[in-house]
C-alpha atoms as a PDB file:
ATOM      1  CA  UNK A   1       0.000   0.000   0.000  1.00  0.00           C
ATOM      2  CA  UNK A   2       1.779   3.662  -1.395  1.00  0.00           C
ATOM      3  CA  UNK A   3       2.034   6.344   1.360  1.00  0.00           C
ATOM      4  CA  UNK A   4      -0.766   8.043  -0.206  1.00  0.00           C
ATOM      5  CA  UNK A   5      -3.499   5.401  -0.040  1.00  0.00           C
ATOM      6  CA  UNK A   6      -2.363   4.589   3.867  1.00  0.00           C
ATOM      7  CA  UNK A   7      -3.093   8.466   4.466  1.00  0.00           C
ATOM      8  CA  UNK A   8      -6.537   8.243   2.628  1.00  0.00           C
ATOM      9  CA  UNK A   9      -7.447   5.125   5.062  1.00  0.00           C
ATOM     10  CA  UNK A  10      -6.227   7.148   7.990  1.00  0.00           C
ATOM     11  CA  UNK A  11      -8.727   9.695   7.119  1.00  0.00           C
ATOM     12  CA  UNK A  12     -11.283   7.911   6.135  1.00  0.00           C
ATOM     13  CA  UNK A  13     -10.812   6.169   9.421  1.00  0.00           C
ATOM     14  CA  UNK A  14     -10.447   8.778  11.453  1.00  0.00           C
ATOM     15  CA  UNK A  15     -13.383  11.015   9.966  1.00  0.00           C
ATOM     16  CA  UNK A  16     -15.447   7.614  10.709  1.00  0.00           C
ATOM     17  CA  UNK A  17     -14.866   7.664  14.408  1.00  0.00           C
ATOM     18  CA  UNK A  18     -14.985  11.670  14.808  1.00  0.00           C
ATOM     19  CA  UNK A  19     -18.549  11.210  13.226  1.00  0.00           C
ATOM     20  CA  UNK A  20     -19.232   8.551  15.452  1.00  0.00           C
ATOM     21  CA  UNK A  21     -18.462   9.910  18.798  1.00  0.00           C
ATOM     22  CA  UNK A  22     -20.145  13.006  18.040  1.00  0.00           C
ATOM     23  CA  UNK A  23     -23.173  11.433  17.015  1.00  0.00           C
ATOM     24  CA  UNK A  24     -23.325   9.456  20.425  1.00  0.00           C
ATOM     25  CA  UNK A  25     -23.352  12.928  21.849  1.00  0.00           C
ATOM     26  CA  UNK A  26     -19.785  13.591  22.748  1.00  0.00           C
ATOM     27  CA  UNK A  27     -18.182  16.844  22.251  1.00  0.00           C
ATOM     28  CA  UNK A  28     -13.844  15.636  21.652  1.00  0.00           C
ATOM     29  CA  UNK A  29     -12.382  12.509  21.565  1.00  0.00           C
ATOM     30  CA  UNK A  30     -11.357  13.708  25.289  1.00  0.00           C
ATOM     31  CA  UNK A  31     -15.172  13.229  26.250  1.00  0.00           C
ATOM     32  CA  UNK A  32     -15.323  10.701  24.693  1.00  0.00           C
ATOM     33  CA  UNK A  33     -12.265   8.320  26.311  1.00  0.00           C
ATOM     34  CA  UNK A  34     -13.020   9.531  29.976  1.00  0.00           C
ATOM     35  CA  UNK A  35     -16.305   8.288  29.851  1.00  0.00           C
ATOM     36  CA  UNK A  36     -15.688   5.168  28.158  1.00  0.00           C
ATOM     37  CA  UNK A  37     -12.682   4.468  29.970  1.00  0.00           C
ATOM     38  CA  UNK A  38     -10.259   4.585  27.118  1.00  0.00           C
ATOM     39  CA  UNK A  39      -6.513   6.223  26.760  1.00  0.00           C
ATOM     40  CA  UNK A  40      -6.919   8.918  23.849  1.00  0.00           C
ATOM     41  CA  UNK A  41      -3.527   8.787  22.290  1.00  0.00           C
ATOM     42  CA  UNK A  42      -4.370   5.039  22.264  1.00  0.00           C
ATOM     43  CA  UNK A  43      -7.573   5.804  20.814  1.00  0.00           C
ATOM     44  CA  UNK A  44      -5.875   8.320  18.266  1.00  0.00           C
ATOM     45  CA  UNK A  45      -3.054   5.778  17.065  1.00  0.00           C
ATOM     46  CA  UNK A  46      -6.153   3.146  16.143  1.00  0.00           C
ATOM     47  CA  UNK A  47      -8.387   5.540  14.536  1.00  0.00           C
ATOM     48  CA  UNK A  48      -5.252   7.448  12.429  1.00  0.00           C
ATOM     49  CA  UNK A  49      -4.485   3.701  11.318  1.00  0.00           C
ATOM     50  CA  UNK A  50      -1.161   3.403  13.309  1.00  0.00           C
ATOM     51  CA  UNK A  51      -1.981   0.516  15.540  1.00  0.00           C
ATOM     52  CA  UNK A  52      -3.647  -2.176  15.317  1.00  0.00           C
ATOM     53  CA  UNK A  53      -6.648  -2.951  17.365  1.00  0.00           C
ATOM     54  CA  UNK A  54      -6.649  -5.522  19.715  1.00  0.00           C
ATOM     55  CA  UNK A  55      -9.074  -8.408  19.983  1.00  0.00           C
ATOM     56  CA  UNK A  56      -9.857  -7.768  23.298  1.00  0.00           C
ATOM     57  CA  UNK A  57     -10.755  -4.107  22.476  1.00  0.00           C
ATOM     58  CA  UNK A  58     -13.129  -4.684  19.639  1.00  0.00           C
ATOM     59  CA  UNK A  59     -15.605  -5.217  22.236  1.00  0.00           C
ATOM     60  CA  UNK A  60     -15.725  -2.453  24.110  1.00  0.00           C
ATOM     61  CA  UNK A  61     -15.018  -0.158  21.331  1.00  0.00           C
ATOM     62  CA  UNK A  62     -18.202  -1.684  19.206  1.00  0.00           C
ATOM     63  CA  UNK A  63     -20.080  -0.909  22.341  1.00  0.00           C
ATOM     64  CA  UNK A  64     -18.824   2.912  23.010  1.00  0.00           C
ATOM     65  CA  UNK A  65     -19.114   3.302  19.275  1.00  0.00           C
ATOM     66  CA  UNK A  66     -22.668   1.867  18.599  1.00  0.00           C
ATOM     67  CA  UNK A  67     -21.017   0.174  15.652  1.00  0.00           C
ATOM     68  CA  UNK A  68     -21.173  -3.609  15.160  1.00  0.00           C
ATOM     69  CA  UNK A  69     -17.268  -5.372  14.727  1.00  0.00           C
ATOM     70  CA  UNK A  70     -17.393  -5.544  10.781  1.00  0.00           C
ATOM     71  CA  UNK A  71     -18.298  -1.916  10.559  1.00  0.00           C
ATOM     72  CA  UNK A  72     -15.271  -1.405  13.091  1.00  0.00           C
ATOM     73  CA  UNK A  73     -12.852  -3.160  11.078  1.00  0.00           C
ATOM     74  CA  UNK A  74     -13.685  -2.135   7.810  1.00  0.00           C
ATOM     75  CA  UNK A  75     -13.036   1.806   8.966  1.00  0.00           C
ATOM     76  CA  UNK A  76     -10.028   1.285  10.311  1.00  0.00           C
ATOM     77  CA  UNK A  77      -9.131  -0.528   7.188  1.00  0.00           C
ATOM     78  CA  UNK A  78      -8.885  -3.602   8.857  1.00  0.00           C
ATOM     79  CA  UNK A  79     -11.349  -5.772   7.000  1.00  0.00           C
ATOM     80  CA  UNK A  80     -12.079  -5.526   3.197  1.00  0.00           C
ATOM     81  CA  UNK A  81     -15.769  -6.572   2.692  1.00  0.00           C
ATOM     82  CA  UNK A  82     -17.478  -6.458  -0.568  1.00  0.00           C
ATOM     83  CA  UNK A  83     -20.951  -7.097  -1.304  1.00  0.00           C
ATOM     84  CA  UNK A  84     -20.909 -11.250  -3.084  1.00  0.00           C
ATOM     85  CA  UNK A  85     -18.008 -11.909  -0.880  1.00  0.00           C
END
C-alpha cells in the first residue's frame, strides 16, 4: 500500500470515528475516552491507522461506538468486505 493510499485510510478512518463519537453525543475525543474508559492517544493511534486494534478491544469499542465489529474493522481498514463476498 503507497504512502498516499495509507493516508486516505487514515482519514477515512479517522473522519469515521470523529462522526461517530459526536453522534453518540460527545463533544472531543477527550469526552469521549473519559467516559468510556479509554486512553486517547491510544484511541488516536487506532483511529489514524497506526496501531492495530486488539481483539480484546473490539468489544468495548463496538459498544462505546454503537457500531457492530465488521463496521469497526472495515473503517479502520482492517477488513475488506465487498458485497458477493
Amino acid at each position: 500500500m503507497s504512502n498516499s493510499d495509507q493516508s486516505e485510510r487514515a482519514e477515512r478512518a479517522w473522519q469515521w470515528f470523529n462522526d461517530k463519537i459526536a453522534s453518540a453525543g460527545f463533544a472531543s475525543l477527550t469526552q469521549f475516552a473519559a467516559a468510556n474508559g479509554f486512553h486517547k492517544s491510544t484511541l488516536s493511534r487506532y483511529f489514524h491507522c497506526e496501531r492495530q486494534i486488539p481483539s480484546g478491544q473490539i468489544g468495548p469499542l463496538c459498544e462505546a461506538l454503537s457500531a457492530s465489529p465488521q463496521e469497526l474493522l472495515q473503517a479502520v481498514g482492517a477488513l475488506e468486505w465487498r458485497v458477493g463476498d
